[in-house]
Protein backbone atom coordinates (compact mmCIF):
# COMPACT_ATOMS: atom_id res chain seq x y z
CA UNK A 1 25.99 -33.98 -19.82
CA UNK A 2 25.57 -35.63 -16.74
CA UNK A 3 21.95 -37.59 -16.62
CA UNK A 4 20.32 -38.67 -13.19
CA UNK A 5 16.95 -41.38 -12.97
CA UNK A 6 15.33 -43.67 -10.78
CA UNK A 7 14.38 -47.44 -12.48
CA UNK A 8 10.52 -46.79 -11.89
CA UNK A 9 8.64 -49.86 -13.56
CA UNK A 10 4.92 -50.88 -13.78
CA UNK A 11 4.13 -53.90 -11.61
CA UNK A 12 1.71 -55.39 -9.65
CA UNK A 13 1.03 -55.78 -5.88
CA UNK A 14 0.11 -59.17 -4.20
CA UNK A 15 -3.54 -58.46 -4.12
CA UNK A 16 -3.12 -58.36 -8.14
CA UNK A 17 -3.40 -54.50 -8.23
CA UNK A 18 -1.55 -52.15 -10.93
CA UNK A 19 1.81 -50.35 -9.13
CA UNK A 20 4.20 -48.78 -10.11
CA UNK A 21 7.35 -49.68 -8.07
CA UNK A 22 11.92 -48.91 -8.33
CA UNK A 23 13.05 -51.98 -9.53
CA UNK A 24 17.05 -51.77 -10.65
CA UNK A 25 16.95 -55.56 -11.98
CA UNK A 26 15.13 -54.37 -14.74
CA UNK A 27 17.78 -52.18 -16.51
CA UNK A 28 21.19 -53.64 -14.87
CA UNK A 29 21.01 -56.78 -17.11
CA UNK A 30 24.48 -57.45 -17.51
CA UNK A 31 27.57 -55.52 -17.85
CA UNK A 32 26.58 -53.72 -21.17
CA UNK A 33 23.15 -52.14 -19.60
CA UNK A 34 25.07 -48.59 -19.34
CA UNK A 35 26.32 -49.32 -22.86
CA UNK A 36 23.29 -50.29 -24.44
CA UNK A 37 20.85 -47.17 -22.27
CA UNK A 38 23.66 -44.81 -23.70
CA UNK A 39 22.96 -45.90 -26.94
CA UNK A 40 19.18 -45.57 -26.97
CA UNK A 41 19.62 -42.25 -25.23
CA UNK A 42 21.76 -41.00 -28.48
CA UNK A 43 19.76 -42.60 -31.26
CA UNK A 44 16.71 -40.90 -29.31
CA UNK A 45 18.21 -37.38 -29.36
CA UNK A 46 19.45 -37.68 -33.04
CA UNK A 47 15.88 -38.87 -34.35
CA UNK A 48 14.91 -36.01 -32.82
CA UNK A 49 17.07 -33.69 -34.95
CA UNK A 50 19.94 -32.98 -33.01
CA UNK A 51 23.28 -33.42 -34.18
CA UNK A 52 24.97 -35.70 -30.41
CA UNK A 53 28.36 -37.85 -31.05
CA UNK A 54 28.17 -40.67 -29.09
CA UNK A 55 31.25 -41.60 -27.34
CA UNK A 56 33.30 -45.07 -28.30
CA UNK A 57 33.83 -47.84 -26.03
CA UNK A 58 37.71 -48.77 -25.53
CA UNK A 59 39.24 -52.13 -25.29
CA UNK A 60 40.85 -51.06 -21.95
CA UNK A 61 41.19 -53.00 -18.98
CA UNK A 62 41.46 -51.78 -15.43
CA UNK A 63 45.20 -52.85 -14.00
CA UNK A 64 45.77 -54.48 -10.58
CA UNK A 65 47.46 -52.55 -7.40
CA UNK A 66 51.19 -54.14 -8.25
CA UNK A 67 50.74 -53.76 -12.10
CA UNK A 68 50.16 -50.14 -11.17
CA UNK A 69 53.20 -49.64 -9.38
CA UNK A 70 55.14 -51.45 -11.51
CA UNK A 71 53.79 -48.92 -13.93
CA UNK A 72 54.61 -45.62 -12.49
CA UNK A 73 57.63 -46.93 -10.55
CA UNK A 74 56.20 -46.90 -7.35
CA UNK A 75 58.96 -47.81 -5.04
CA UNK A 76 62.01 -45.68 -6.68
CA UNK A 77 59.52 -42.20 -6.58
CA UNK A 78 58.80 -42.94 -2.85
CA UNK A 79 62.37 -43.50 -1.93
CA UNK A 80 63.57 -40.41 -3.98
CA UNK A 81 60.62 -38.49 -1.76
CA UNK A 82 62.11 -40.12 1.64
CA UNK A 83 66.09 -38.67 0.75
CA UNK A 84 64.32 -34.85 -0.15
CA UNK A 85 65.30 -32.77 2.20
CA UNK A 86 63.70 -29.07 2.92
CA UNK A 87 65.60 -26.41 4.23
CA UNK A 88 63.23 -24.05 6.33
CA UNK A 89 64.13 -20.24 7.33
CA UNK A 90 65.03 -19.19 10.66
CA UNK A 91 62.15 -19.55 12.77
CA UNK A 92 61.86 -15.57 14.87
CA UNK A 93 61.96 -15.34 18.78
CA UNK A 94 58.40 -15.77 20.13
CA UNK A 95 59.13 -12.52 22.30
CA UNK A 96 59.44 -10.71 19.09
CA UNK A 97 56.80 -12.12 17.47
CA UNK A 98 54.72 -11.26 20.28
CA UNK A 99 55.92 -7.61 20.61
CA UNK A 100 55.55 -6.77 16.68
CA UNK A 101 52.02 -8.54 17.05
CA UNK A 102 51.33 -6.17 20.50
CA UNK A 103 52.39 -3.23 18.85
CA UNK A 104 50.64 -3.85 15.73
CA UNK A 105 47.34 -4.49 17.96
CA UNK A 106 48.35 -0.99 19.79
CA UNK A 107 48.34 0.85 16.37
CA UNK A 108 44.72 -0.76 15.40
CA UNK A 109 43.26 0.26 18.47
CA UNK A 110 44.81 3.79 18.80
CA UNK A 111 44.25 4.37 15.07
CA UNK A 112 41.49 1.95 13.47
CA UNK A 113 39.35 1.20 16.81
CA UNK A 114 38.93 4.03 19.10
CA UNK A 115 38.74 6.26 16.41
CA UNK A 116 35.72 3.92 15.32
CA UNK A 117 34.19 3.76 18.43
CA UNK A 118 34.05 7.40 18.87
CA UNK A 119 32.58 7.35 15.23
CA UNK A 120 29.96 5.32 16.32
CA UNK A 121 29.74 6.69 19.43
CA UNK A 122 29.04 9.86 17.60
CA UNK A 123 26.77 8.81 15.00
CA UNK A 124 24.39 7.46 18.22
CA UNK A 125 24.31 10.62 19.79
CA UNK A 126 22.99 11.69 16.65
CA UNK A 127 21.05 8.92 15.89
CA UNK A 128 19.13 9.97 19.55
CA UNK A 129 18.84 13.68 18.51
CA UNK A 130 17.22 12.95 15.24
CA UNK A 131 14.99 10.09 16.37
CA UNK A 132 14.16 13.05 19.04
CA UNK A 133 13.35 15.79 16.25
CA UNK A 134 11.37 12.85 14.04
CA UNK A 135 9.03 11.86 16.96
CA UNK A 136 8.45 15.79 17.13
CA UNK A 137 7.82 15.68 14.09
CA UNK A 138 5.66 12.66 13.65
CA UNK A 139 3.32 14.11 16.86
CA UNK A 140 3.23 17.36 14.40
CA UNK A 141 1.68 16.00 11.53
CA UNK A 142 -0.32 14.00 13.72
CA UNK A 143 -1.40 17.43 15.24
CA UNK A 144 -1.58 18.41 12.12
CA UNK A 145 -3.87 16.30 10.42
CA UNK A 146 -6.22 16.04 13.95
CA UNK A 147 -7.06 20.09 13.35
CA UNK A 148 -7.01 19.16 9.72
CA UNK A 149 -9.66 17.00 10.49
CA UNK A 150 -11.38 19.11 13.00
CA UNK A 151 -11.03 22.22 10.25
CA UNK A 152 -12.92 19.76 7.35
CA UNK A 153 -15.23 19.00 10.17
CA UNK A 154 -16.02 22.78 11.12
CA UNK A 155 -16.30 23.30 8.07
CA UNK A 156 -18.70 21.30 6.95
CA UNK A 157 -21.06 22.02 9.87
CA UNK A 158 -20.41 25.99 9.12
CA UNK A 159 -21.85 25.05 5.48
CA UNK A 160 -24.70 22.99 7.01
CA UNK A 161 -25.50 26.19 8.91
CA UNK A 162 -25.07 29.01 6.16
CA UNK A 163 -27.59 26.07 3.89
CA UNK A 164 -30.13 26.46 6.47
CA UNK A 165 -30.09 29.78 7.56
CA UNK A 166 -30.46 30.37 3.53
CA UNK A 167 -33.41 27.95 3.90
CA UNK A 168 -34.55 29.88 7.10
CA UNK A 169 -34.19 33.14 5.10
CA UNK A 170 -35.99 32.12 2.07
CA UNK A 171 -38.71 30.39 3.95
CA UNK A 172 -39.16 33.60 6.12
CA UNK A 173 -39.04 36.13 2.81
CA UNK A 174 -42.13 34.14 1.03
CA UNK A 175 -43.92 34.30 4.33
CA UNK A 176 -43.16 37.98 4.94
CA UNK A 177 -44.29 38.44 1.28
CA UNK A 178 -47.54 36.38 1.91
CA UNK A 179 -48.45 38.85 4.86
CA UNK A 180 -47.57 41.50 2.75
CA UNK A 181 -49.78 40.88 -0.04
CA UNK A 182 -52.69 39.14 2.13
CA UNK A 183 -52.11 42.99 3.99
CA UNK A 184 -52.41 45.10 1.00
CA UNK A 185 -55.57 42.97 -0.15
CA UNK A 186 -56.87 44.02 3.30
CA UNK A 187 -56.39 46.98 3.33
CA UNK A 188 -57.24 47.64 -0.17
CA UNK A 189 -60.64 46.12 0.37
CA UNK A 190 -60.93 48.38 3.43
CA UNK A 191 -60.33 51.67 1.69
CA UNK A 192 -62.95 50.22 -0.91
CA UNK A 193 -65.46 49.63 1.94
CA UNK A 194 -64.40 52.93 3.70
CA UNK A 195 -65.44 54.62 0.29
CA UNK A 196 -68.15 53.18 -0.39
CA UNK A 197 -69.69 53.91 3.22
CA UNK A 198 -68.64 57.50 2.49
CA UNK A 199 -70.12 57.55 -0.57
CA UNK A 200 -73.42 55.93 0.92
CA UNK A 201 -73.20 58.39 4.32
CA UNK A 202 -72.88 61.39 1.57
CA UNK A 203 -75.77 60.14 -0.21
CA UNK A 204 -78.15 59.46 2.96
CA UNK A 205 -77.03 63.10 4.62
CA UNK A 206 -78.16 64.59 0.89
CA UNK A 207 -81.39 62.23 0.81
CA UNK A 208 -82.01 63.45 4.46
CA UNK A 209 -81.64 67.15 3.47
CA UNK A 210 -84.08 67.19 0.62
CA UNK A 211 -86.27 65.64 2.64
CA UNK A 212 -86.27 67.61 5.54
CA UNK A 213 -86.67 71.13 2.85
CA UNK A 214 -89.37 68.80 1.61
CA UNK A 215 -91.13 68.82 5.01
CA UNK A 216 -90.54 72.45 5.40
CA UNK A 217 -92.14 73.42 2.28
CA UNK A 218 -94.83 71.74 3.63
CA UNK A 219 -95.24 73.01 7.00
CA UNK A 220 -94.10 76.23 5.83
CA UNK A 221 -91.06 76.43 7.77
CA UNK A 222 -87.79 78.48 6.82
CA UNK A 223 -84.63 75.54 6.21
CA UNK A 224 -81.72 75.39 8.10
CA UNK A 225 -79.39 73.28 8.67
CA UNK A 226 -79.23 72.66 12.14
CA UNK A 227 -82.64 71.27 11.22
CA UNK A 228 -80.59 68.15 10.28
């Protein structure tokens, strides 16, 4: 576990005022600070419940530069290094490093490259064709949806007509039925009058008639009717 902080302590600023400020002097007190914050930091994490060992300090001192040499025998390893001696392979002719390189550069292009580049060269071409045939296609649907649009349109006014030449038709059947019946009442109360003035005109030409044999009785005149 590797454990990272800053020393963040509560102070106070020289107007008297409550801060909180880094201050290292607080926790480096001595050589043993690391010691002592380890072992707070494992008797906090046991009381805790968990199960940490805490590592043991060693009796260990650091050794100087020449009591390290002395050590590892400094002097003799460095001299054995200095008498080593490496035998390195036969370096090749730069000419025929430079040809196999050329004609290994050759093959890429003849067989890796240009065979690429026509690939690619290829795949544009198509890559124009098709972006081509999908703006065709995009102004299609957008022709498309326009008479779409103008067909829901149409088609909505077409229904707005048929609604009111339905209204239009209905309005104009209960008027023509109106006329009809206001019509028949008409003329229905004309035949009534025209029979009743026949009936009257009958009964004032037979009133006249016995009147006018009336008058002949009288005057002792023969009846006819061209009398009347």
């Amino acid at each position: 576990m590797h454990l990272s902080f800053i020393p963040v302590v509560d102070s106070f600023d020289k107007h008297g005022n409550g801060i909180r400020k880094v201050c290292a002097s607080d926790y480096w007190k001595g050589k043993n600070s690391y010691g002592n914050m380890q072992d707070a930091f494992n008797k906090y994490v046991n009381d805790k419940g968990f199960k940490l060992e805490r590592g043991e300090s060693s009796d260990r001192k650091h050794l100087s530069t020449e009591e390290y040499k002395k050590l590892t025998n400094f002097e003799d390893t460095q001299k054995t290094l200095n008498d080593i001696t490496l035998d390195l392979p036969n370096v090749p002719n730069i000419k025929d490093v430079k040809a196999r390189f050329f004609n290994r550069d050759e093959q890429i292009q003849k067989e890796i490259i240009e065979p690429k580049d026509k690939l690619i060269e290829q795949l544009y071409a198509d890559n124009v064709k098709l972006h081509k045939e999908l703006s065709k296609q995009t102004h299609l649907v957008n022709m498309a949806s326009k008479y779409k649009e103008e067909n829901s349109y149409l088609w909505n006014e077409n229904n707005k007509l048929n609604k009111k030449c339905s209204d239009i038709e209905f309005e104009s059947s209960y008027k023509i039925e109106r006329i009809d019946l206001k019509f028949r009442k008409e003329l229905n109360f004309f035949k009534t009058r025209t029979n009743q003035l026949e009936k009257a005109l009958k009964e004032w030409s037979e009133a006249i008639q016995l009147f006018a044999i009336f008058i002949c009785k009288i005057v002792g005149v023969p009846f006819t009717d061209t009398l009347i």
